[in-house]
C-alpha atoms as a PDB file:
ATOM      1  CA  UNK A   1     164.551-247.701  17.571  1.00  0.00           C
ATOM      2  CA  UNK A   2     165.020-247.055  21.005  1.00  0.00           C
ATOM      3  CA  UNK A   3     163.151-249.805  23.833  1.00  0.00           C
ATOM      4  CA  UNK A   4     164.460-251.015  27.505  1.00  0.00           C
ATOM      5  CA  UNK A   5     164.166-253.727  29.068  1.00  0.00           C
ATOM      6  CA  UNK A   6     160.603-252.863  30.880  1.00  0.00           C
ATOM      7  CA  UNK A   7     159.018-251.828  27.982  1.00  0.00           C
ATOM      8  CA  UNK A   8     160.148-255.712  26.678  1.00  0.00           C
ATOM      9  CA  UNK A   9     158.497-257.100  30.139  1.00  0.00           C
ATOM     10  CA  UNK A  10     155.786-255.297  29.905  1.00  0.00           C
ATOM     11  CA  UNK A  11     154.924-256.299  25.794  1.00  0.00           C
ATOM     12  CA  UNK A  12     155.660-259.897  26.898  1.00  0.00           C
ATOM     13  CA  UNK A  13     153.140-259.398  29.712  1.00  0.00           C
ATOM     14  CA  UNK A  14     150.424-258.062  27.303  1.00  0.00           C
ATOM     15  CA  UNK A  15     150.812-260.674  24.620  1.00  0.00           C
ATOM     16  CA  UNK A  16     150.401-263.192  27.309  1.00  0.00           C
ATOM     17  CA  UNK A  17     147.494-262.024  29.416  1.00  0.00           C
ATOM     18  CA  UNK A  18     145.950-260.574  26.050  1.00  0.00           C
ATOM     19  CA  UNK A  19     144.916-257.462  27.915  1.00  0.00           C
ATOM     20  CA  UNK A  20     146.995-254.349  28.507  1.00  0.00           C
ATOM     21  CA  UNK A  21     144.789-253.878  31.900  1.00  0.00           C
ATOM     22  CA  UNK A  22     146.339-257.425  33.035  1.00  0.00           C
ATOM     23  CA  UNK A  23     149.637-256.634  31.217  1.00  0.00           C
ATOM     24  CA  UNK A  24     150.061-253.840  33.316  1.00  0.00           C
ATOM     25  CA  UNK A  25     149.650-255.673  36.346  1.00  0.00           C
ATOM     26  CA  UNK A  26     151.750-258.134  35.887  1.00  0.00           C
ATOM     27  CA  UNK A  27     154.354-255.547  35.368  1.00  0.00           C
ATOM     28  CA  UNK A  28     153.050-253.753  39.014  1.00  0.00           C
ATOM     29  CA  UNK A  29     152.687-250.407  36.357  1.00  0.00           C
ATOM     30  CA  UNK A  30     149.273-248.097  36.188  1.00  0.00           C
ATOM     31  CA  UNK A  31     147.364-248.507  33.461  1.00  0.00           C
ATOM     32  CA  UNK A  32     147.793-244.977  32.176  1.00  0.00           C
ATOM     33  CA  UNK A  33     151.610-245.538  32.178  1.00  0.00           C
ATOM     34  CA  UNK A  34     151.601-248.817  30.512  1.00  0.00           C
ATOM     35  CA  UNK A  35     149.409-247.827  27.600  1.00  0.00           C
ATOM     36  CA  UNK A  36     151.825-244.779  27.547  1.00  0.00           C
ATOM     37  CA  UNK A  37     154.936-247.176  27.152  1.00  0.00           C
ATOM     38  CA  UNK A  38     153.300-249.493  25.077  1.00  0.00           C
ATOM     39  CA  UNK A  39     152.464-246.217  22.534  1.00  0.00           C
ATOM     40  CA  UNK A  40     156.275-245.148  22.597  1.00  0.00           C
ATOM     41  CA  UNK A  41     157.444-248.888  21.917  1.00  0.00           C
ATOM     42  CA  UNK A  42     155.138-248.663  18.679  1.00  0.00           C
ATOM     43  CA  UNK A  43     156.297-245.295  17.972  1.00  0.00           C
ATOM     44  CA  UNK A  44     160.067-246.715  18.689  1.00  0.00           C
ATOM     45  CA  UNK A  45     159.269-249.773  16.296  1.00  0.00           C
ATOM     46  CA  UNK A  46     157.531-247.513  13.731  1.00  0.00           C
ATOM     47  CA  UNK A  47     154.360-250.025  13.325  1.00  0.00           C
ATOM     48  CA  UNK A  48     151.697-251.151  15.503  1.00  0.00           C
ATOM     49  CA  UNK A  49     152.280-254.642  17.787  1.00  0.00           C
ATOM     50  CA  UNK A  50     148.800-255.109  18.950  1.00  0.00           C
ATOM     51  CA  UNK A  51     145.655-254.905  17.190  1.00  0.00           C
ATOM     52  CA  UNK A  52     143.086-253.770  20.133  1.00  0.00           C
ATOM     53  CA  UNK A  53     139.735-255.118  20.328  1.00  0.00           C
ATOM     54  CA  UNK A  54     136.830-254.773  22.897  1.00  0.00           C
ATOM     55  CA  UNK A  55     138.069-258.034  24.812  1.00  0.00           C
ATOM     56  CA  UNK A  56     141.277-257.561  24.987  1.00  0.00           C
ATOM     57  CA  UNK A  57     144.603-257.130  22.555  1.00  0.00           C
ATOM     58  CA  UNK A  58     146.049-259.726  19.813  1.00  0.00           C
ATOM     59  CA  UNK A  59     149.799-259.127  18.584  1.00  0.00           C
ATOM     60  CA  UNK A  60     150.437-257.939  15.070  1.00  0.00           C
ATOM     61  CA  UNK A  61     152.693-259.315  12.842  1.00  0.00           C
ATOM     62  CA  UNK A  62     155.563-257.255  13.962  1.00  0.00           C
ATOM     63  CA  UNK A  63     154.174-258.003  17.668  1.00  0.00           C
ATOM     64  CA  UNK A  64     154.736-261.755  17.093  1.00  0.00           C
ATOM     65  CA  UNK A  65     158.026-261.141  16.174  1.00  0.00           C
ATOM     66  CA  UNK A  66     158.896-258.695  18.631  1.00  0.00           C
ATOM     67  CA  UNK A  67     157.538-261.243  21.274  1.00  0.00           C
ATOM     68  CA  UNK A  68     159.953-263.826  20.147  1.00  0.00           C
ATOM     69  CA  UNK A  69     163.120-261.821  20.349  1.00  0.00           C
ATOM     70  CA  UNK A  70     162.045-259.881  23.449  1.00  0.00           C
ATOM     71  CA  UNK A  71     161.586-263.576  25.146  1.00  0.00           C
ATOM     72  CA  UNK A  72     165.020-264.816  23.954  1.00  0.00           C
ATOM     73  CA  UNK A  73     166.955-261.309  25.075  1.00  0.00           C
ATOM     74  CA  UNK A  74     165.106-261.424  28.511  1.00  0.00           C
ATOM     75  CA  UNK A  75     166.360-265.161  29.224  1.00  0.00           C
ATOM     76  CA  UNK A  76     170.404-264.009  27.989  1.00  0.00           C
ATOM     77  CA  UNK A  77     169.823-261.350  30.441  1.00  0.00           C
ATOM     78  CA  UNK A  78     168.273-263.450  33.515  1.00  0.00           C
ATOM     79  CA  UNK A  79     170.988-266.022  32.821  1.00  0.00           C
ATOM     80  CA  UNK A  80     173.739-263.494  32.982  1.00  0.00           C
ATOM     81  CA  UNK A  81     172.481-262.454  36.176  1.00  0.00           C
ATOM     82  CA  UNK A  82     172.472-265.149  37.951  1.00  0.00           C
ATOM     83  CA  UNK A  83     175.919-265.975  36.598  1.00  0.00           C
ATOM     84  CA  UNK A  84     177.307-262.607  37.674  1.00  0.00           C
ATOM     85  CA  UNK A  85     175.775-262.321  40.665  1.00  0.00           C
ATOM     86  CA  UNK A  86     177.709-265.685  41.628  1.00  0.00           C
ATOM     87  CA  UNK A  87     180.732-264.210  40.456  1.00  0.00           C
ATOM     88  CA  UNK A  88     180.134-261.735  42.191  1.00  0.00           C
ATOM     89  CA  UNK A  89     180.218-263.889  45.382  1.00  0.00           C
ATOM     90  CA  UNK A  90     183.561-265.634  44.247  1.00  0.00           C
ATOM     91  CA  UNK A  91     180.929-269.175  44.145  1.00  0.00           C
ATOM     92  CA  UNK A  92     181.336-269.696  40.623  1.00  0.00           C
ATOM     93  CA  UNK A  93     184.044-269.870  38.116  1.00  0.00           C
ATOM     94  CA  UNK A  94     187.460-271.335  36.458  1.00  0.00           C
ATOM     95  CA  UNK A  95     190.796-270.608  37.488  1.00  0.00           C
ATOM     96  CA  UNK A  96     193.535-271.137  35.371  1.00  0.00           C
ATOM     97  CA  UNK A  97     196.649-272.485  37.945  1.00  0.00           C
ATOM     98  CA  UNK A  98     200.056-272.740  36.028  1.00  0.00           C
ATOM     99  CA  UNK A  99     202.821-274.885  38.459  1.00  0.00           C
ATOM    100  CA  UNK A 100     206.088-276.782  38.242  1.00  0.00           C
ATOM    101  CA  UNK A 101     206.577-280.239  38.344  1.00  0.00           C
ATOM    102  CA  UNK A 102     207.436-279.768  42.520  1.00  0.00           C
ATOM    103  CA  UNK A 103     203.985-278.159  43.174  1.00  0.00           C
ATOM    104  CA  UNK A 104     201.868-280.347  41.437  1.00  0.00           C
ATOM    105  CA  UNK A 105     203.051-283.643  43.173  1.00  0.00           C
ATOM    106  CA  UNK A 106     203.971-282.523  46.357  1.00  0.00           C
ATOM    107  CA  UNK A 107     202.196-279.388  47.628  1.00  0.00           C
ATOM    108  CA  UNK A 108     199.542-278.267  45.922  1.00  0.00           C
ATOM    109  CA  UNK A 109     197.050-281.961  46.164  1.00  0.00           C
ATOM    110  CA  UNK A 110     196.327-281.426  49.869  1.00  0.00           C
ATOM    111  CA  UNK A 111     195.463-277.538  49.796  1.00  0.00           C
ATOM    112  CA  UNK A 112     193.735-277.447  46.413  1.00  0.00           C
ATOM    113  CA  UNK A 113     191.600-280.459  47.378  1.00  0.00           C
ATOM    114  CA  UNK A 114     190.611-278.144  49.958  1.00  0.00           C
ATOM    115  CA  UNK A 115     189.621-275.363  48.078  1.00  0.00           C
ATOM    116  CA  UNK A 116     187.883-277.020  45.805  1.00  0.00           C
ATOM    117  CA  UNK A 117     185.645-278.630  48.678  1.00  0.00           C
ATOM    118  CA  UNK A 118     184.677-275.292  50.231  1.00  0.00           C
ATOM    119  CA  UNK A 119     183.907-273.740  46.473  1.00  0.00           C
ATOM    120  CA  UNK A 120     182.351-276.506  44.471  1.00  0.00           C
ATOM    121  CA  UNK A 121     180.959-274.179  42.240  1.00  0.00           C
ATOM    122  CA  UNK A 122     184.760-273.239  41.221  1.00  0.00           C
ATOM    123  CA  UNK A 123     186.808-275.309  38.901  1.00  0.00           C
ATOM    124  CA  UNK A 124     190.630-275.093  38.188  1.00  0.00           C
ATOM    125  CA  UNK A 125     191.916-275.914  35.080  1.00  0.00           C
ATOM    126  CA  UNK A 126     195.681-277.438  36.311  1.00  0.00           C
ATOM    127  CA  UNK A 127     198.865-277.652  34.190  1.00  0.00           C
ATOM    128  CA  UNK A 128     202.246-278.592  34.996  1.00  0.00           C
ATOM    129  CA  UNK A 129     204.696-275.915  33.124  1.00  0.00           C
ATOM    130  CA  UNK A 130     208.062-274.849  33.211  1.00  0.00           C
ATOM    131  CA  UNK A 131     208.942-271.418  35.570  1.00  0.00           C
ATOM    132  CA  UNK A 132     210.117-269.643  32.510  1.00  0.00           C
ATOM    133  CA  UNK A 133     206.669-270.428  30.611  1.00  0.00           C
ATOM    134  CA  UNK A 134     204.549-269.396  33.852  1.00  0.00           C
ATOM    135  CA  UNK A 135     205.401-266.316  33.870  1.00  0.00           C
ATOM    136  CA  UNK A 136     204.719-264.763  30.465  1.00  0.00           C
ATOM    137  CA  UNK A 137     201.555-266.996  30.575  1.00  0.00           C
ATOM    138  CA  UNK A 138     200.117-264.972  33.837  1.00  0.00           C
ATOM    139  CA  UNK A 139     201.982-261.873  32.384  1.00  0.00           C
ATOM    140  CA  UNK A 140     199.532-262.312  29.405  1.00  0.00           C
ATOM    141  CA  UNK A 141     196.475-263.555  30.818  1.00  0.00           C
ATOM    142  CA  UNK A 142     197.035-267.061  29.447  1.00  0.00           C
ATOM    143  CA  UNK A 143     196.938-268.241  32.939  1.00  0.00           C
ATOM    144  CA  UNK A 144     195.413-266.400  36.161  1.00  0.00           C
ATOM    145  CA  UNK A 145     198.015-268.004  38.854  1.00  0.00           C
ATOM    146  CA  UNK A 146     201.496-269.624  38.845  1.00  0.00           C
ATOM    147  CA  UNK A 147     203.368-271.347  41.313  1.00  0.00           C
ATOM    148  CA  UNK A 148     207.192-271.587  40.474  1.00  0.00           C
ATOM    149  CA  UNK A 149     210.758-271.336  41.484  1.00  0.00           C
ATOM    150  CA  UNK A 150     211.663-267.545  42.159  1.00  0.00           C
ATOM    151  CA  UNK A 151     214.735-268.152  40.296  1.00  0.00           C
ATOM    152  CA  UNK A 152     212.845-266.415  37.497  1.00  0.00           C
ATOM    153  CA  UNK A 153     212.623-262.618  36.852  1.00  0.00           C
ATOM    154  CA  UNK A 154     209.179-261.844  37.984  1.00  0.00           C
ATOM    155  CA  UNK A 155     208.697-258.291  37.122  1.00  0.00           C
ATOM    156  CA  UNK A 156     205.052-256.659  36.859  1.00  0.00           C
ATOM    157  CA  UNK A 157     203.203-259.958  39.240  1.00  0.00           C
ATOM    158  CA  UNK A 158     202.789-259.736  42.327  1.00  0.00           C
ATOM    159  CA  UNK A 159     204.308-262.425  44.182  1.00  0.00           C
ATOM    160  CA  UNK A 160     203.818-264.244  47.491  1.00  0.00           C
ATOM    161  CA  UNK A 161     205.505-266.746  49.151  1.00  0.00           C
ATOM    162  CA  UNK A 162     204.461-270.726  48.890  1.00  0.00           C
ATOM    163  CA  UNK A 163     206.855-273.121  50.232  1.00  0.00           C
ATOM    164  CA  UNK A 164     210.809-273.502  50.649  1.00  0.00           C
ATOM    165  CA  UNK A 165     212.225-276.934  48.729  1.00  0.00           C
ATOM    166  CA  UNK A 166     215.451-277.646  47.244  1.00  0.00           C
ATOM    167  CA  UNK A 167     216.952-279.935  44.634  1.00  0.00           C
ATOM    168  CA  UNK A 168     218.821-282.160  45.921  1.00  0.00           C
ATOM    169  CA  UNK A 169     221.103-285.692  44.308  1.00  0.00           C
ATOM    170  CA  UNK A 170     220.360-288.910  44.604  1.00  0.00           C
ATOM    171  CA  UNK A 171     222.647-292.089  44.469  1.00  0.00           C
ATOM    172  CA  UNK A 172     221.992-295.488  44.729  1.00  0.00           C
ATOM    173  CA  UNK A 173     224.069-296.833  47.783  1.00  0.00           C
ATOM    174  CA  UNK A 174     227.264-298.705  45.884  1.00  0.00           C
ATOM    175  CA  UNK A 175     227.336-296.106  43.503  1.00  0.00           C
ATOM    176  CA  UNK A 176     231.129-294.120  43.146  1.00  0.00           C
ATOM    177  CA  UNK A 177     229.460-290.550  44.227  1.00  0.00           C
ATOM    178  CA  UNK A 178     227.794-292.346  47.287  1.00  0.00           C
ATOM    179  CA  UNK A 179     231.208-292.523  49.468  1.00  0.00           C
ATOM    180  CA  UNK A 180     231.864-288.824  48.828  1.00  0.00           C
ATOM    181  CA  UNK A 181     230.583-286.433  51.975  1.00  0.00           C
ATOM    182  CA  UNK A 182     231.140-283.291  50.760  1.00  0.00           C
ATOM    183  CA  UNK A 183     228.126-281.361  48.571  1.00  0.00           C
ATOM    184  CA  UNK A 184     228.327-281.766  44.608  1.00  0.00           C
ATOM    185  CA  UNK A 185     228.281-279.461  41.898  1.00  0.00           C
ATOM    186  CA  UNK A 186     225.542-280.534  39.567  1.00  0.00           C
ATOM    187  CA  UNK A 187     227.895-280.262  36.613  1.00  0.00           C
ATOM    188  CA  UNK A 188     230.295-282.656  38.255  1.00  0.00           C
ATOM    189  CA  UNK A 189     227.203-285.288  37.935  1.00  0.00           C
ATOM    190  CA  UNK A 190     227.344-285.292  34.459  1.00  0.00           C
ATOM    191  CA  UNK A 191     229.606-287.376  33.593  1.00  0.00           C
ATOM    192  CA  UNK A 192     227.005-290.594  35.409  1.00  0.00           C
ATOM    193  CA  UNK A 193     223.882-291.883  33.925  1.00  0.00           C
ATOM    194  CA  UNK A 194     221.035-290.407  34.692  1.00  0.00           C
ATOM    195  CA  UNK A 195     217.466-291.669  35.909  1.00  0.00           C
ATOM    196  CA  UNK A 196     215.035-288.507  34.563  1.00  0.00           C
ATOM    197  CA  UNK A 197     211.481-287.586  34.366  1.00  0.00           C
ATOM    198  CA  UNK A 198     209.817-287.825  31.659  1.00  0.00           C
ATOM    199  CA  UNK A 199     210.534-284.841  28.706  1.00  0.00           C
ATOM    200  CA  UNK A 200     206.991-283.228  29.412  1.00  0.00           C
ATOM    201  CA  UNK A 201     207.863-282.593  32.678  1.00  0.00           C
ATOM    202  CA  UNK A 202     209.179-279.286  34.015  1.00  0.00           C
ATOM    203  CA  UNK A 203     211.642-280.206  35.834  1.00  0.00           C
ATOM    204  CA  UNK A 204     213.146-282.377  33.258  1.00  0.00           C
ATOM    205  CA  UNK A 205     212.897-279.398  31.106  1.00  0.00           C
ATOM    206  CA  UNK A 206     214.359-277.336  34.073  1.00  0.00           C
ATOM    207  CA  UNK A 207     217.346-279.727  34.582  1.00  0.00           C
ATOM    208  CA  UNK A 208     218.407-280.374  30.438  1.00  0.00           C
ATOM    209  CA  UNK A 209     218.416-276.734  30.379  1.00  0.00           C
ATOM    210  CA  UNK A 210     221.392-276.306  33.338  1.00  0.00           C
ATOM    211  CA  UNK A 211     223.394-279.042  31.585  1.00  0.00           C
ATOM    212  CA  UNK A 212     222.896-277.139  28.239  1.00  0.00           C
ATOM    213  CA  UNK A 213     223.989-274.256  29.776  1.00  0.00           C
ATOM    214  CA  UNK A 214     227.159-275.506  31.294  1.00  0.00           C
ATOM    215  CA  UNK A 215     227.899-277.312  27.623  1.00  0.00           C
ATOM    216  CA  UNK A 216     226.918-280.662  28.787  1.00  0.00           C
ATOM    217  CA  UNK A 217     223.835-282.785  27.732  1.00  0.00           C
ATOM    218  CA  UNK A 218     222.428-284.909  30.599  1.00  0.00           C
ATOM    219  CA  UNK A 219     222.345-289.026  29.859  1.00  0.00           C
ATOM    220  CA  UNK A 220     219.207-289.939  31.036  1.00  0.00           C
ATOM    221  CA  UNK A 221     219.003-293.731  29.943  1.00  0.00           C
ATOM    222  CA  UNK A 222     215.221-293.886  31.150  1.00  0.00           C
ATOM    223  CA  UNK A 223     212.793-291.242  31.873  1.00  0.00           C
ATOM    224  CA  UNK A 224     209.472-292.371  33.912  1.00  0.00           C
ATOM    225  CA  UNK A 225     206.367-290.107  34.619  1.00  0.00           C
ATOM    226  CA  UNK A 226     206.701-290.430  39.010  1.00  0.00           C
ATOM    227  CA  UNK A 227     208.951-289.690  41.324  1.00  0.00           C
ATOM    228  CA  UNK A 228     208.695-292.756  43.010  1.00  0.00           C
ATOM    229  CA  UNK A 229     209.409-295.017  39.939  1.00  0.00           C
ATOM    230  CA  UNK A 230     213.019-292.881  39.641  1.00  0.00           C
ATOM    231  CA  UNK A 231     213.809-293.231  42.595  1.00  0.00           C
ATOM    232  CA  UNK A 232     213.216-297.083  42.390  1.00  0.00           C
ATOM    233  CA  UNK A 233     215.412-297.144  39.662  1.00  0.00           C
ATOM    234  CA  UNK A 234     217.800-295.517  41.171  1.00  0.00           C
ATOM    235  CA  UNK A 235     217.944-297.950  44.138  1.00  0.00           C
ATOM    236  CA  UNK A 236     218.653-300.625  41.774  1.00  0.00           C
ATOM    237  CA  UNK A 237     221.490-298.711  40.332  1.00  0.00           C
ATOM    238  CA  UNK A 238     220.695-297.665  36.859  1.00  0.00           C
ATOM    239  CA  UNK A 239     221.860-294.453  37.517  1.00  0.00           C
ATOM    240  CA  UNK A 240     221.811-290.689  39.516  1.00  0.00           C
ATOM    241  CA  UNK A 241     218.728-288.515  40.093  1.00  0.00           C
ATOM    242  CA  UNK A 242     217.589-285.255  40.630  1.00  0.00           C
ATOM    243  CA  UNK A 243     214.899-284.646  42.714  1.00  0.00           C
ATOM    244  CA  UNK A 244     213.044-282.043  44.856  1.00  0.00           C
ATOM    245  CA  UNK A 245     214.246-282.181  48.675  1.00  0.00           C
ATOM    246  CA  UNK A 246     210.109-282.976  49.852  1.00  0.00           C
ATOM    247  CA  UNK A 247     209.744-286.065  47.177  1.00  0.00           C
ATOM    248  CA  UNK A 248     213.562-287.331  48.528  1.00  0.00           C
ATOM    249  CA  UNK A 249     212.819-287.171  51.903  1.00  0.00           C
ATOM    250  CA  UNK A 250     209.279-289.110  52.007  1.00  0.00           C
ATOM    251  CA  UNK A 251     210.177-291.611  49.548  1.00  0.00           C
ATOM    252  CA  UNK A 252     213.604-292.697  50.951  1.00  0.00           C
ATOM    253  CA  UNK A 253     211.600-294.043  54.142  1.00  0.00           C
ATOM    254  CA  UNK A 254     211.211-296.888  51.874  1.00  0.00           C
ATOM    255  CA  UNK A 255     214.388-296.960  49.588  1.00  0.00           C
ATOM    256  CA  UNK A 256     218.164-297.397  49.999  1.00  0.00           C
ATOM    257  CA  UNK A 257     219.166-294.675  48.450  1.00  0.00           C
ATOM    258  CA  UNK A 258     222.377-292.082  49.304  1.00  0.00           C
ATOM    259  CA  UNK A 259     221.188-288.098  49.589  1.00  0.00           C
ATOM    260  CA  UNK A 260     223.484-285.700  48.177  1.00  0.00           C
ATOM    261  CA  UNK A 261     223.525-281.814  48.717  1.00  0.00           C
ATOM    262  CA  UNK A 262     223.994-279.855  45.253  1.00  0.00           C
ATOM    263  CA  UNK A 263     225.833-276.722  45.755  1.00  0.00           C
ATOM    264  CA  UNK A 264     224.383-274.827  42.519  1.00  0.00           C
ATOM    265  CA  UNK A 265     222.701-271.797  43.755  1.00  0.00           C
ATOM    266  CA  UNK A 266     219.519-272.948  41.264  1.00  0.00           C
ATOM    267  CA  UNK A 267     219.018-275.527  43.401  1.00  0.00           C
ATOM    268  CA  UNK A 268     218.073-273.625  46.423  1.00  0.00           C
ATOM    269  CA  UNK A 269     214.752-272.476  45.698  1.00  0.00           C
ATOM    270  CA  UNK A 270     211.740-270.420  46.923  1.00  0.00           C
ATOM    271  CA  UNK A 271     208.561-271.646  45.607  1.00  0.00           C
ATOM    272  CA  UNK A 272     206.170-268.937  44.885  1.00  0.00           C
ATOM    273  CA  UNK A 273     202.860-267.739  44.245  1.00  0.00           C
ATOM    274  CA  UNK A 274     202.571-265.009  41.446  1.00  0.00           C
ATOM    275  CA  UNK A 275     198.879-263.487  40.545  1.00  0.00           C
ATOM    276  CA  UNK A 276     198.529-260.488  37.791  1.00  0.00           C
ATOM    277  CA  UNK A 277     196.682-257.780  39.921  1.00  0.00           C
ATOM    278  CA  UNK A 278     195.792-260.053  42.619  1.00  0.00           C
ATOM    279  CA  UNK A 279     193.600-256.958  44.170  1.00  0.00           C
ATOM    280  CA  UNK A 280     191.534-256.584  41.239  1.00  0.00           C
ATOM    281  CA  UNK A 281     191.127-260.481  40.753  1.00  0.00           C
ATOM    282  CA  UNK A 282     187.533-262.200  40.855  1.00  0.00           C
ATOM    283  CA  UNK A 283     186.754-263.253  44.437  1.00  0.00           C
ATOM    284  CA  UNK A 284     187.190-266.924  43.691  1.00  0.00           C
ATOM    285  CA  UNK A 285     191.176-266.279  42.234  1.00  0.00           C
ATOM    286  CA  UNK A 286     191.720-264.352  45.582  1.00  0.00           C
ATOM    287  CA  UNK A 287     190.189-267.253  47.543  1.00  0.00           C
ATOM    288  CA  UNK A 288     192.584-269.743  45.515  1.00  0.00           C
ATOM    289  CA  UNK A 289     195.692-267.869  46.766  1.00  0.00           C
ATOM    290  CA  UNK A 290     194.639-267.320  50.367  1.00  0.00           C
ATOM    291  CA  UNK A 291     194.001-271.261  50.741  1.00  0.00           C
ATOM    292  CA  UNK A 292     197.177-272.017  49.171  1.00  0.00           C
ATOM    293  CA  UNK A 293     199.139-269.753  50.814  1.00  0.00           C
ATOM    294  CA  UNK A 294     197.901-271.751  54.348  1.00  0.00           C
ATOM    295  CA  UNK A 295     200.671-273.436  56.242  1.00  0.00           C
ATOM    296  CA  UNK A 296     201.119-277.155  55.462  1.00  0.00           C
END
């Protein structure tokens, strides 16, 4: 059985004008060459689809049925036109954006609002992740773009720079490490409660894993979901806190809380963009990274 998808505009048009003279027309097709298709299709089909009469044509049996699938096939394919072709244009789709806990509440609300107001035919389906999970995720296809620390192997993405931002201590102001000057080792911390982010969070899941690796477990005797509520507690003294550099610096306008440098060479970190194939990514993806990528 072999039919395209003329022949099934053409049938469509004959059932519903009940005329192969009109059917034709509709289809902007001689006559000759539409009662020529129409004779192939039933040759195709192996039956007759239209019982002709002096006024006209009725469908057969086999027509009806043809009829009914042929409409149903031709509105699949008119939808998936008119989703392609906006694909096409990069105006409609889903992007799948994979960050750190860093990104998502400090540098990615201003620029992705922006995207997402100059494509609102694009959604972005956000989740906050650890750097080691983004990776395999856009690796595997799981998700289409990752921002994270660079402190991860990155092999087979391509990768762009984002923003700089470092990790930095914080104190409350009568606390013991709060007279010393000098930069801290992180593992020298651990020893002091600790005010954390919730376990969910990546860089809670970023920070247990240093202290695990240096044999340590960090004391976190509270874990809240913002960086502003830590560093509140901190203030009041209930203990240390490690936060991104961006996140210390805007809230302690409003806190009195001591700044410490950490000296671990994790904690000074490039913040990057990583795409699988960026080149060969829909238009919209592309679009993504070039708005994030602006300058702040």
């Amino acid at each position: 059985m072999h039919f395209d998808l003329t022949d099934l505009r053409l049938f469509l048009h004959i059932v519903d004008a009940g005329s192969i003279t009109a059917g034709a027309a509709l289809s902007h097709l001689a006559l000759p060459s539409a009662s020529a298709r129409l004779r192939a299709l039933e040759t195709s089909v192996g039956t007759a689809l239209v019982t002709r009469e002096r006024r006209g044509v009725t469908p057969t049996p086999a027509g009806v049925a043809l009829a009914h699938h042929a409409r149903g096939l031709l509105q699949q394919v008119n939808r998936m036109e008119e989703d392609l072709g906006e694909y096409a244009l990069g105006f409609k789709g889903q992007v799948r954006l994979w960050c750190n806990t860093a990104v998502m509440s400090e540098f990615l609300p201003d620029p992705l609002a922006d995207f997402l107001r100059a494509y609102p035919n694009v959604d972005v389906e956000l989740q906050e992740q650890p750097s080691y999970r983004i990776v395999p995720a856009v690796s595997q296809g799981v998700a289409d773009v990752g921002i994270l620390s660079n402190a991860v192997d990155l092999s087979g993405l391509d990768v762009l720079p984002f923003r700089d931002d470092r990790l930095v201590l914080l104190v409350p102001p009568d606390h013991e490490l709060a007279r010393r000057d000098a930069p801290v080792r992180f593992v020298e911390t651990l020893r002091h409660d600790y005010v954390g982010l919730e376990t969910a969070s990546a860089l809670s899941a970023h920070l247990d894993d240093q202290a695990a690796r240096a044999g340590q477990r960090l004391r976190a005797r509270v874990r809240l979901r913002t960086f502003s509520a830590v560093l509140r507690m901190v203030e009041r003294g209930v203990g240390v806190a490690v936060l991104p550099n961006s996140s210390a610096q805007r809230l302690r306008r409003t806190a009195r809380v001591r700044r410490l440098e950490l000296t671990d060479p994790w904690a000074n970190r490039q913040l990057v963009l990583c795409v699988r194939g960026l080149a060969q990514s829909p238009g919209y993806v592309q679009a993504l990274v070039d708005t994030l990528r602006r300058p702040a």
